[in-house]
Protein backbone atom coordinates (compact mmCIF):
# COMPACT_ATOMS: atom_id res chain seq x y z
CA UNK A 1 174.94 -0.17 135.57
CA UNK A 2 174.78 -3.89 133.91
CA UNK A 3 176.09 -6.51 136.19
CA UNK A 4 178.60 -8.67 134.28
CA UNK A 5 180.04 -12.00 134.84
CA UNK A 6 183.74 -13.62 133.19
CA UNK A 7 183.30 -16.87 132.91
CA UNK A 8 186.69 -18.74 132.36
CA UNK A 9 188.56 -21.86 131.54
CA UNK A 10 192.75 -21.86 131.64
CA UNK A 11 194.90 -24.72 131.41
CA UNK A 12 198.01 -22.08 130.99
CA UNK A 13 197.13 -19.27 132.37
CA UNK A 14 196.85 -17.26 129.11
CA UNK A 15 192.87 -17.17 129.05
CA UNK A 16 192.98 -16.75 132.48
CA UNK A 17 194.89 -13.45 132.13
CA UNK A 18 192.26 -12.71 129.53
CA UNK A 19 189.92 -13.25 131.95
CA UNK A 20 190.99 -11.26 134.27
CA UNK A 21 191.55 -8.67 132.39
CA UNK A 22 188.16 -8.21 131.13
CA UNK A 23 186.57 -8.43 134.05
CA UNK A 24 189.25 -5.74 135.96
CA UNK A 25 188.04 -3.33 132.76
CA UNK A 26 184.26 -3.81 133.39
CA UNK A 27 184.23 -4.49 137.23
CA UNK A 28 182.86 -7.72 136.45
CA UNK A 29 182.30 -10.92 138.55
CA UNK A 30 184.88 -12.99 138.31
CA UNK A 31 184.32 -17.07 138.02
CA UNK A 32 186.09 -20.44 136.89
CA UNK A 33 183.98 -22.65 134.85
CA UNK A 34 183.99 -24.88 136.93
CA UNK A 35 182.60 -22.75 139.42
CA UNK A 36 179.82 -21.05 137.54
CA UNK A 37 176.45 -22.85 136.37
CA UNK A 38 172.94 -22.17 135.12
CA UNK A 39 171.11 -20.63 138.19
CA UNK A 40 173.71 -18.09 138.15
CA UNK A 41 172.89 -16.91 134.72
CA UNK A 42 169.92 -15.08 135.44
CA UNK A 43 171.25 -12.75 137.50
CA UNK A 44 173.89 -11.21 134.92
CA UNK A 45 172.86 -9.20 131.92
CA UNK A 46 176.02 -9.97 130.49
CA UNK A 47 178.16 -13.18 130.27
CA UNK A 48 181.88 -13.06 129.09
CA UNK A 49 182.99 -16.56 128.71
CA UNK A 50 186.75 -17.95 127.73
CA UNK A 51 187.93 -20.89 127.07
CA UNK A 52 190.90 -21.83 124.93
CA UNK A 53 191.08 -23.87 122.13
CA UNK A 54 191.82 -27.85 122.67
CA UNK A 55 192.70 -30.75 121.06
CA UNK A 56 191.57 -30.51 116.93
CA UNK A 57 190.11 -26.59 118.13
CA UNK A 58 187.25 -27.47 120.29
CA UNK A 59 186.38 -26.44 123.83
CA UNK A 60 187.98 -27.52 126.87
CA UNK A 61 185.87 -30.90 126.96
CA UNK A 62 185.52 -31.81 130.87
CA UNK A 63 184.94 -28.67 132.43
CA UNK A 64 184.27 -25.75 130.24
CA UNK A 65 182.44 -27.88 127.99
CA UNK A 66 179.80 -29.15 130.13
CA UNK A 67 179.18 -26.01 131.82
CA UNK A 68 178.66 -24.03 128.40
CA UNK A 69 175.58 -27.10 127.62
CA UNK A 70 174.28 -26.46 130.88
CA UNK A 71 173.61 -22.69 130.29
CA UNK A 72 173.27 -22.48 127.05
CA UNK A 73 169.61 -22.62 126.98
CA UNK A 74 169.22 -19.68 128.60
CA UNK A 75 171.48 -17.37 126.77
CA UNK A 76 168.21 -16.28 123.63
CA UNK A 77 168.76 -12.54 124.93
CA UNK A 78 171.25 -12.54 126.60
CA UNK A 79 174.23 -9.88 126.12
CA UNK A 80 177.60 -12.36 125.32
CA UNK A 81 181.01 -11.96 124.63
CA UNK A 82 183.56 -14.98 124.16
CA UNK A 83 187.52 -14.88 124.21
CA UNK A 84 190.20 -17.24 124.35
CA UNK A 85 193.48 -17.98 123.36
CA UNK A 86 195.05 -20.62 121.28
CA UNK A 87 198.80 -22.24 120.05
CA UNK A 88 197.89 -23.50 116.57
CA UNK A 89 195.24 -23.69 114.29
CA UNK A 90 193.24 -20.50 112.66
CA UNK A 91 190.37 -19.62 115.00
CA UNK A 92 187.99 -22.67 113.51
CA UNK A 93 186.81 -22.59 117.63
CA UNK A 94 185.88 -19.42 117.85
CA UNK A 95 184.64 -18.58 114.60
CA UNK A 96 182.08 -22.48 115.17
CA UNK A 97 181.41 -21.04 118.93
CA UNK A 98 180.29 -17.90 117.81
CA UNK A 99 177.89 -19.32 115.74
CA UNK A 100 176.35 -21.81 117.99
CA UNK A 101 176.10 -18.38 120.33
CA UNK A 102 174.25 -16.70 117.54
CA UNK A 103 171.50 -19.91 116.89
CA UNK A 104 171.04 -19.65 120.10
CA UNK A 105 170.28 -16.07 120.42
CA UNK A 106 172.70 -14.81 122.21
CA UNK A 107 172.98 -10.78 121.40
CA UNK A 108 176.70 -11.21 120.62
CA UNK A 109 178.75 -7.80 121.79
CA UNK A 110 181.42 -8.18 119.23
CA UNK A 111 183.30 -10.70 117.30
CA UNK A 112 185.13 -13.66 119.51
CA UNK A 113 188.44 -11.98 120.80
CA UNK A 114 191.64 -14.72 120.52
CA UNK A 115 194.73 -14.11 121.96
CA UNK A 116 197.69 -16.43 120.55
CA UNK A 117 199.29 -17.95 123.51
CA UNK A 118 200.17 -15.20 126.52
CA UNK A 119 198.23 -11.88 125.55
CA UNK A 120 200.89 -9.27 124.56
CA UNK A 121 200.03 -5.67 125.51
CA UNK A 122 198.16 -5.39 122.49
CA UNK A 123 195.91 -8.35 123.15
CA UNK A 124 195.05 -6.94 126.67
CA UNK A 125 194.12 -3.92 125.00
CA UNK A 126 191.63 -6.05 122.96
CA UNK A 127 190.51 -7.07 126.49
CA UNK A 128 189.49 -4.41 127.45
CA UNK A 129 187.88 -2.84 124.32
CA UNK A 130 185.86 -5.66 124.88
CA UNK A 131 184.77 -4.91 128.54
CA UNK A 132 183.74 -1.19 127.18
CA UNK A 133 181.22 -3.74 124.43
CA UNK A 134 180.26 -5.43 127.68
CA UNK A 135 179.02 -2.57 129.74
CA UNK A 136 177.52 -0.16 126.55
């Protein structure tokens, strides 16, 4: 069985819920961004991370941010999955996220998974179709 991590930044609470449910779906680890840095990506062989989009659709800038740099280098290989949720915009974070993922070579498990604002039941079920992408 893969070990899995969630990786997660939530001003709201609505990519937290993402969060959570991803990593309920997959019996995944479980971390804030904050709380989560390169040593420990070695010992996953897969890394959800979340983070919604800020400001002119970036990433959260002095947390999530810095973390993502920090581990970033070691994600050529790696199994990866990104989510988040937003309030406006069309996805420009995700869809420039997911790229930077793929130049790094990252082995991406499925298209970036947004949410807009609190996931509905339907978005939770896109949570956890992305867990089952996760473990397979």
């Amino acid at each position: 069985m893969s070990k899995i991590a969630v990786v997660y930044w939530s001003g709201t609470g609505n990519t937290e819920a993402m969060a959570e449910e991803i990593a309920k779906a997959c019996n995944a680890d479980l971390f804030q961004s904050s709380k989560f840095n390169v040593d420990f990506v070695s010992d996953y062989d897969a890394i959800a991370f979340g983070c919604p989009s800020m400001g002119a659709e970036v990433l959260e800038e002095d947390d999530f941010a810095p973390m993502f740099d920090s581990v970033k280098g070691k994600l050529s290989g790696k199994k990866v999955a990104l989510f988040g949720s937003y309030d406006w915009g069309d996805g420009e974070w995700m869809r420039n996220w997911q790229a930077e993922c793929e130049e790094l070579g990252a082995v991406m498990v499925a298209e970036g998974l947004i949410c807009h604002l609190t996931p509905d039941e339907e978005g939770l079920a896109a949570c956890r179709r992305l867990a089952e992408k996760l473990t397979s």
